[in-house]
N, C-alpha and C. Protein backbone atom coordinates (compact mmCIF):
# COMPACT_ATOMS: atom_id res chain seq x y z
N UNK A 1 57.55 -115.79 -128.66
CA UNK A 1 56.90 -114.63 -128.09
C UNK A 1 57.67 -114.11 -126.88
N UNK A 2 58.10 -115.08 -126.09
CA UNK A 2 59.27 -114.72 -124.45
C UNK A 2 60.56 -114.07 -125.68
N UNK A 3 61.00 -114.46 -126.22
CA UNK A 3 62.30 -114.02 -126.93
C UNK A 3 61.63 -112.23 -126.78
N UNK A 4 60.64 -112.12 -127.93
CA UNK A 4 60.40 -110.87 -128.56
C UNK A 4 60.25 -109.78 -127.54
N UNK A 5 59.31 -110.54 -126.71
CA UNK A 5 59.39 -109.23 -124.98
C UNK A 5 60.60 -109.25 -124.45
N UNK A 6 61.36 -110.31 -124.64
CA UNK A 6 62.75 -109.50 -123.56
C UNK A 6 63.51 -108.90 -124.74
N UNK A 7 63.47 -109.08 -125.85
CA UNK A 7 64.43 -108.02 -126.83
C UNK A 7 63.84 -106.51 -126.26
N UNK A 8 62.19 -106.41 -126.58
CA UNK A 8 62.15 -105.40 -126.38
C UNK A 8 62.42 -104.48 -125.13
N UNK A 9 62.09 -105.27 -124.16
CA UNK A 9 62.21 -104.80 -122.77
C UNK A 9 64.19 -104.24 -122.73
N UNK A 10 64.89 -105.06 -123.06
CA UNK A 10 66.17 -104.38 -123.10
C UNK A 10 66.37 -103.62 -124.36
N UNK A 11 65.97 -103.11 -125.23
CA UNK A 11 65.60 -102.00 -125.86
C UNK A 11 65.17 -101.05 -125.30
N UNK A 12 64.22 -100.89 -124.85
CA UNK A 12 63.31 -100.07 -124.24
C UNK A 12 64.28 -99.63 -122.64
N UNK A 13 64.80 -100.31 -121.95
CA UNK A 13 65.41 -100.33 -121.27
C UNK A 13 67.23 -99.38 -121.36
N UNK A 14 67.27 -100.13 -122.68
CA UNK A 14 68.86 -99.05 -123.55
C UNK A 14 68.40 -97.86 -123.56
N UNK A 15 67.19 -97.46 -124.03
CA UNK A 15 66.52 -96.15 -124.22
C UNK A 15 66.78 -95.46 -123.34
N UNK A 16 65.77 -95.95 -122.22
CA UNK A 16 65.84 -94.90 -121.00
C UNK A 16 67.10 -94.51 -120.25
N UNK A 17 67.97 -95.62 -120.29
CA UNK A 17 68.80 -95.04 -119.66
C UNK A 17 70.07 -94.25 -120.40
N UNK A 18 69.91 -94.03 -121.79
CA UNK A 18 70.64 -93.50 -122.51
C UNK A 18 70.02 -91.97 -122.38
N UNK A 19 68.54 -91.80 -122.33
CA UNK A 19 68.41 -90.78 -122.27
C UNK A 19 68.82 -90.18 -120.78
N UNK A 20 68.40 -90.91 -119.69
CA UNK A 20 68.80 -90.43 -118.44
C UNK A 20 70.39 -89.75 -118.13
N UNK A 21 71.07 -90.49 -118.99
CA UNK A 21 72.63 -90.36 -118.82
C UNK A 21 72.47 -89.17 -119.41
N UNK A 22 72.00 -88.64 -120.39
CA UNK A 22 71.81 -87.27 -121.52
C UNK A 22 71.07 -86.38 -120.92
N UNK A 23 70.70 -86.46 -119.89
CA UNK A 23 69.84 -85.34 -119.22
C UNK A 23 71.03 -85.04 -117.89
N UNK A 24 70.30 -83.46 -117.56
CA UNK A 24 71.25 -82.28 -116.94
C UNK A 24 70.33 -82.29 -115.66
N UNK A 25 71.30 -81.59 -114.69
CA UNK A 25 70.65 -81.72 -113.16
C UNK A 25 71.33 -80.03 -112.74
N UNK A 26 69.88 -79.38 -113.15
CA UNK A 26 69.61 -77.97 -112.70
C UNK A 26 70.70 -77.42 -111.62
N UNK A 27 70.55 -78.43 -110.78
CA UNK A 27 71.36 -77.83 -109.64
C UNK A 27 72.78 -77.83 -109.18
N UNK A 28 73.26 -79.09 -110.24
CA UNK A 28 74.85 -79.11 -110.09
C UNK A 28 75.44 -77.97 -110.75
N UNK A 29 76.45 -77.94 -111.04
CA UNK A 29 77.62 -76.93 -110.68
C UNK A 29 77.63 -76.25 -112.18
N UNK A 30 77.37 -75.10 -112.77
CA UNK A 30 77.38 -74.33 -113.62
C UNK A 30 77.72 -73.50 -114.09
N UNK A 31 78.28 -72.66 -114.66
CA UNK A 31 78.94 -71.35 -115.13
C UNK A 31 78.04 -70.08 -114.58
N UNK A 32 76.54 -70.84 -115.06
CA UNK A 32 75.54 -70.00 -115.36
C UNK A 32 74.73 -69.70 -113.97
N UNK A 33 74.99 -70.53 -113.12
CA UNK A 33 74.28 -70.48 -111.54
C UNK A 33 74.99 -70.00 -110.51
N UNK A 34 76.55 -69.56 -110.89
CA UNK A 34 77.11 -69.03 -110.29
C UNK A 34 76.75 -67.91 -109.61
N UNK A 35 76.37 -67.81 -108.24
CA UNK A 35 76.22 -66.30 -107.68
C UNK A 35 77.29 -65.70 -107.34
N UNK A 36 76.94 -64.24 -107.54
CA UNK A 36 77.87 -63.04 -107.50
C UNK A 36 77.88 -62.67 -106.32
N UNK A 37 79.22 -62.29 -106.14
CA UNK A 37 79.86 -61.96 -104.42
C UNK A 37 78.85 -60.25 -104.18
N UNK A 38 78.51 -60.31 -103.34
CA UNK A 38 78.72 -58.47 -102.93
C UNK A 38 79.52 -57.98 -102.75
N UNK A 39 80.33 -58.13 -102.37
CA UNK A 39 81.43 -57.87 -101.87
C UNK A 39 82.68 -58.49 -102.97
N UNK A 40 83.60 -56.99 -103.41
CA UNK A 40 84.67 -57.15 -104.08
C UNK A 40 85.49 -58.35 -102.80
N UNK A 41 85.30 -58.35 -102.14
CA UNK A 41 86.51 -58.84 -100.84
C UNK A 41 86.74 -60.02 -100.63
N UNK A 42 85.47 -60.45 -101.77
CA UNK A 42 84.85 -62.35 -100.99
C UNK A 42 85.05 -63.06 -101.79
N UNK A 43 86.04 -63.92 -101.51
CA UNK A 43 86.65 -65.06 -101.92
C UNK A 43 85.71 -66.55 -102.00
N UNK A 44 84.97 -66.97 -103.17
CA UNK A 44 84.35 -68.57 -102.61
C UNK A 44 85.03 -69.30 -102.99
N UNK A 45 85.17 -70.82 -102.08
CA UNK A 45 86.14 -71.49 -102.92
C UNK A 45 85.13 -72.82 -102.94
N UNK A 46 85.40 -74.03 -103.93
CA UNK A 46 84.53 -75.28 -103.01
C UNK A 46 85.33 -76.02 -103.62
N UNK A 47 85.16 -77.58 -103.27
CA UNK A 47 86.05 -78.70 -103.23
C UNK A 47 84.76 -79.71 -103.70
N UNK A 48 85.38 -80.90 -104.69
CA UNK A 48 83.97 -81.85 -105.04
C UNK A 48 84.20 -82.81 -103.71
N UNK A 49 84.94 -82.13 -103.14
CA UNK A 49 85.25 -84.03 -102.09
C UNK A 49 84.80 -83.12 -100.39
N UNK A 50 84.45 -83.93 -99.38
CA UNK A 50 84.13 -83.70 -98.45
C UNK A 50 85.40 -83.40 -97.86
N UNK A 51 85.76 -82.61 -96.73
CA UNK A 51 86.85 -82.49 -95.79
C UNK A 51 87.15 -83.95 -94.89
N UNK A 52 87.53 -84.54 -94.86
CA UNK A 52 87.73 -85.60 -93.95
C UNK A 52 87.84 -85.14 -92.39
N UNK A 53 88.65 -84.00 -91.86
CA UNK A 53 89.10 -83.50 -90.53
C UNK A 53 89.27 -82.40 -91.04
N UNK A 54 89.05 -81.46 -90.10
CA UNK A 54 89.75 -80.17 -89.82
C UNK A 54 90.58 -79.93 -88.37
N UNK A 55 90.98 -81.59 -88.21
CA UNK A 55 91.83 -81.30 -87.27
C UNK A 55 93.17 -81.52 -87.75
N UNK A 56 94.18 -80.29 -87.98
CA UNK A 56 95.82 -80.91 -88.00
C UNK A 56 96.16 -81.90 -87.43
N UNK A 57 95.89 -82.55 -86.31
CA UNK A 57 96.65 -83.58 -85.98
C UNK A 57 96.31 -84.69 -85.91
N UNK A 58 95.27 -84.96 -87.11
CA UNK A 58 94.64 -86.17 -87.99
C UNK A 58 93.97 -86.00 -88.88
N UNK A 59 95.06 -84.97 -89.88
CA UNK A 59 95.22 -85.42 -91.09
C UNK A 59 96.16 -86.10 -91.79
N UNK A 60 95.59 -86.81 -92.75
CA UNK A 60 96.40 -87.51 -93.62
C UNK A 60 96.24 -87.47 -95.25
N UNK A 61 95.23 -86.73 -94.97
CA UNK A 61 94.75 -86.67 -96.72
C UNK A 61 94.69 -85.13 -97.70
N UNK A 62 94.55 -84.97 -98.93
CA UNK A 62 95.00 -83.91 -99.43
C UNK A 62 94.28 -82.99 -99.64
N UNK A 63 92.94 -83.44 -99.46
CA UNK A 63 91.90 -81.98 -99.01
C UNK A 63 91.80 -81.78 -97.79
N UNK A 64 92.21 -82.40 -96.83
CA UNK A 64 92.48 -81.91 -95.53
C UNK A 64 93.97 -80.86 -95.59
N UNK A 65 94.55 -81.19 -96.38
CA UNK A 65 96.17 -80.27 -95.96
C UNK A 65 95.68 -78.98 -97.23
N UNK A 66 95.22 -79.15 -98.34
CA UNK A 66 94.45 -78.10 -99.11
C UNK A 66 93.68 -76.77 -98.54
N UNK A 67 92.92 -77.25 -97.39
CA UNK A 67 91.67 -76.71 -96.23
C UNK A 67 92.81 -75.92 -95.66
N UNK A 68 93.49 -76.71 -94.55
CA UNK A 68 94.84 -76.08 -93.71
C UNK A 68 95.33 -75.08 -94.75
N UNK A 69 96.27 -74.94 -95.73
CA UNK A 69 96.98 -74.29 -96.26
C UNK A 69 95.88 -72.58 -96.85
N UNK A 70 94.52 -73.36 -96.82
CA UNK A 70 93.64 -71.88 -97.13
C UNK A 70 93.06 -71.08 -96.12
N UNK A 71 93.28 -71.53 -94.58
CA UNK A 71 92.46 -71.42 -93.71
C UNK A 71 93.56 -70.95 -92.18
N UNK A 72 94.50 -71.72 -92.49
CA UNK A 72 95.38 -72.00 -90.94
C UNK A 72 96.55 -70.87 -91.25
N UNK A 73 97.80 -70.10 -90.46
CA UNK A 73 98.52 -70.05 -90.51
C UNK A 73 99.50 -70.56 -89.46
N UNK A 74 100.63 -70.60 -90.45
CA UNK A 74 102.01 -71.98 -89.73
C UNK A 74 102.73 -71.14 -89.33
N UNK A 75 103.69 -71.76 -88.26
CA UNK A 75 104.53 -71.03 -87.51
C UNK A 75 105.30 -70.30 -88.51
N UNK A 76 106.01 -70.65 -88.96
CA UNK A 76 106.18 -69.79 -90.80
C UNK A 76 105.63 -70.28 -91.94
N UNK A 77 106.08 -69.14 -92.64
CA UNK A 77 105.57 -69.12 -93.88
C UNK A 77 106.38 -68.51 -95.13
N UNK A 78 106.60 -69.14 -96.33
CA UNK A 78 107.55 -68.55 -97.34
C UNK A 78 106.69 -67.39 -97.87
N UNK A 79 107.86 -66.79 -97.78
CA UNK A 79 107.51 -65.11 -98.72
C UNK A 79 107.41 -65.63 -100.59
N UNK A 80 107.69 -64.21 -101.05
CA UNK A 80 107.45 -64.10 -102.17
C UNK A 80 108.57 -64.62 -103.10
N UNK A 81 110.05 -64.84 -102.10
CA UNK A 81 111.00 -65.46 -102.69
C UNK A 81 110.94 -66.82 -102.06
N UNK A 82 110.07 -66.98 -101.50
CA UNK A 82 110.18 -68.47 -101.12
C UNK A 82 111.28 -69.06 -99.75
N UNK A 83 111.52 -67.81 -99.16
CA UNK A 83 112.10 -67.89 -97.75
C UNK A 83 111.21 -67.96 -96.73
N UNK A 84 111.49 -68.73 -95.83
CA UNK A 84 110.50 -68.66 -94.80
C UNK A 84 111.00 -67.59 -93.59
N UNK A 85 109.66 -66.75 -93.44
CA UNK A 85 109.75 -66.12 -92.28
C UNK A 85 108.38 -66.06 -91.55
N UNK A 86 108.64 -65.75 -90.33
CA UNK A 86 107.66 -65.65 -89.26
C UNK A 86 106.29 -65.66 -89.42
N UNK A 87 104.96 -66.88 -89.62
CA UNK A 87 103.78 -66.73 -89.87
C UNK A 87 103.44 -66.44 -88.15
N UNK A 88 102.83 -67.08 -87.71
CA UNK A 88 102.40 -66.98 -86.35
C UNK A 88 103.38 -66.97 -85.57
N UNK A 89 104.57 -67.33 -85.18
CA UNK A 89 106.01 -67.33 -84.50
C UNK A 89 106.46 -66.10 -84.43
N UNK A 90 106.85 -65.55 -82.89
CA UNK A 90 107.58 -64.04 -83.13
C UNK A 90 108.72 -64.26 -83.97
N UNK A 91 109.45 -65.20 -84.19
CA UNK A 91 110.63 -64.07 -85.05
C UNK A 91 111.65 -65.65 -84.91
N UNK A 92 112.72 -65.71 -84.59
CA UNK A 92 113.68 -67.02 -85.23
C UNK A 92 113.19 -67.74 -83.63
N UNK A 93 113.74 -68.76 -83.92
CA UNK A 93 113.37 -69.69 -82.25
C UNK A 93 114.73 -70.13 -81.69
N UNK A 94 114.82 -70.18 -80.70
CA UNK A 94 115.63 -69.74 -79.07
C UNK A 94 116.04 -71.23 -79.14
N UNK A 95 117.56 -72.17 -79.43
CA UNK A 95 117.71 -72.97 -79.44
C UNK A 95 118.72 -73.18 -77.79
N UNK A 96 118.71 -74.08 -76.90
CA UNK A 96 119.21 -74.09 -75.55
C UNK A 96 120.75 -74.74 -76.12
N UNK A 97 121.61 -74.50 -74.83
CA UNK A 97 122.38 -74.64 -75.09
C UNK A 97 123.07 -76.30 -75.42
N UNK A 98 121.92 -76.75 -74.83
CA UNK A 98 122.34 -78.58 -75.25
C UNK A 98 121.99 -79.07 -76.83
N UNK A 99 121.62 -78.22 -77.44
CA UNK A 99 120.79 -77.98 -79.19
C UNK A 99 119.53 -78.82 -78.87
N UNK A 100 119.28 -79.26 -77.65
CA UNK A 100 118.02 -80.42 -77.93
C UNK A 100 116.37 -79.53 -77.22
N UNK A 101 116.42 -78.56 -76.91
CA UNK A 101 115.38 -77.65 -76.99
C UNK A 101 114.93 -76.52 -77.52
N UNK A 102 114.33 -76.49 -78.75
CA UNK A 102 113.84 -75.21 -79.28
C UNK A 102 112.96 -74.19 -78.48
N UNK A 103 112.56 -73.27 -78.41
CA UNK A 103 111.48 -72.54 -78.19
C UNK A 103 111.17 -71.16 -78.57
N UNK A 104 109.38 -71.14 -79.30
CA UNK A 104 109.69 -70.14 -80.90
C UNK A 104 108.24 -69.81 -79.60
N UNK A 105 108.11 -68.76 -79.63
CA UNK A 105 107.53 -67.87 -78.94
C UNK A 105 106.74 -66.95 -80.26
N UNK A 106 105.51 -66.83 -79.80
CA UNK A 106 104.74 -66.84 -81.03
C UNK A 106 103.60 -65.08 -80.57
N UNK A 107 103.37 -64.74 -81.59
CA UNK A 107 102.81 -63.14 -82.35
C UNK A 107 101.92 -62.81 -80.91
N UNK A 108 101.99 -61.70 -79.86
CA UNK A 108 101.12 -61.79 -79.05
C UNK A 108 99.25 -61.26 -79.73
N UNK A 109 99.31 -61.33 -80.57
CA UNK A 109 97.82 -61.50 -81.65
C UNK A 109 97.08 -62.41 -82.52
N UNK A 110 98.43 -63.18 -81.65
CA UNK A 110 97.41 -65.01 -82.40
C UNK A 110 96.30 -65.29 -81.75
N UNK A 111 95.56 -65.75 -82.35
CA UNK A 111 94.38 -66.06 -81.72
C UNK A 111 93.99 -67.53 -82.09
N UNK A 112 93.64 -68.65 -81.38
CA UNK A 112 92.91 -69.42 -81.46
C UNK A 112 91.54 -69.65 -80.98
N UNK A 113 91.25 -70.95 -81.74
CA UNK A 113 89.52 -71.49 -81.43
C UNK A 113 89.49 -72.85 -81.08
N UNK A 114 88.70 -73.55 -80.31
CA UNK A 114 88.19 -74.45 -79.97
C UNK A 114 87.08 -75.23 -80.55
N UNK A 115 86.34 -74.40 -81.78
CA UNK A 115 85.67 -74.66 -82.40
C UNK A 115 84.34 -74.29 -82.42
């Protein structure tokens, strides 16, 4: 009789969770739940993984440099041929005459945040 209840109990048990695995969750990510921008202009993007930092200077991981590359601009940046020219940086950078100091003097319309 102990045999016959635990067959069934892990039967009954295979069941449910076969069906659980087979069932859908309304709210995850869908074709069909997708909302529409108002705006021609608006870009959404999302990521399944959390951001680790949004600080550049502790990151190490690849949705952190993913984030940066959609969000930040770099002192340059490659064009359309894949040359780099001037993102935030005025223009080439000022090397001294000992070669051991650069200095790249940057767009007077950059703007930063503090957060």
């Amino acid at each position: 009789m102990k045999r016959k209840l635990t067959a069934l109990f892990a039967v009954i048990s295979a069941i449910i969770l076969t069906l659980a695995a087979c069932g859908s969750n309304e709210k995850e990510g869908n074709s069909d739940n997708i909302k529409q921008s108002k705006s021609k202009n608006e870009l959404n993007l999302s990521s399944g993984d959390d951001i680790p930092t949004m600080d550049p200077s502790l990151a190490s991981d690849q949705v952190s440099f993913t984030t940066f590359t959609q969000t930040l601009e770099g002192l340059y940046v490659l064009d359309k041929d894949d040359k780099p020219v001037p993102g935030v940086a005025k223009g080439e950078p000022e090397k001294s005459s000992d070669g051991k100091t650069w200095t790249i003097k940057l767009r007077d319309d950059a703007k930063w945040s503090n957060g």
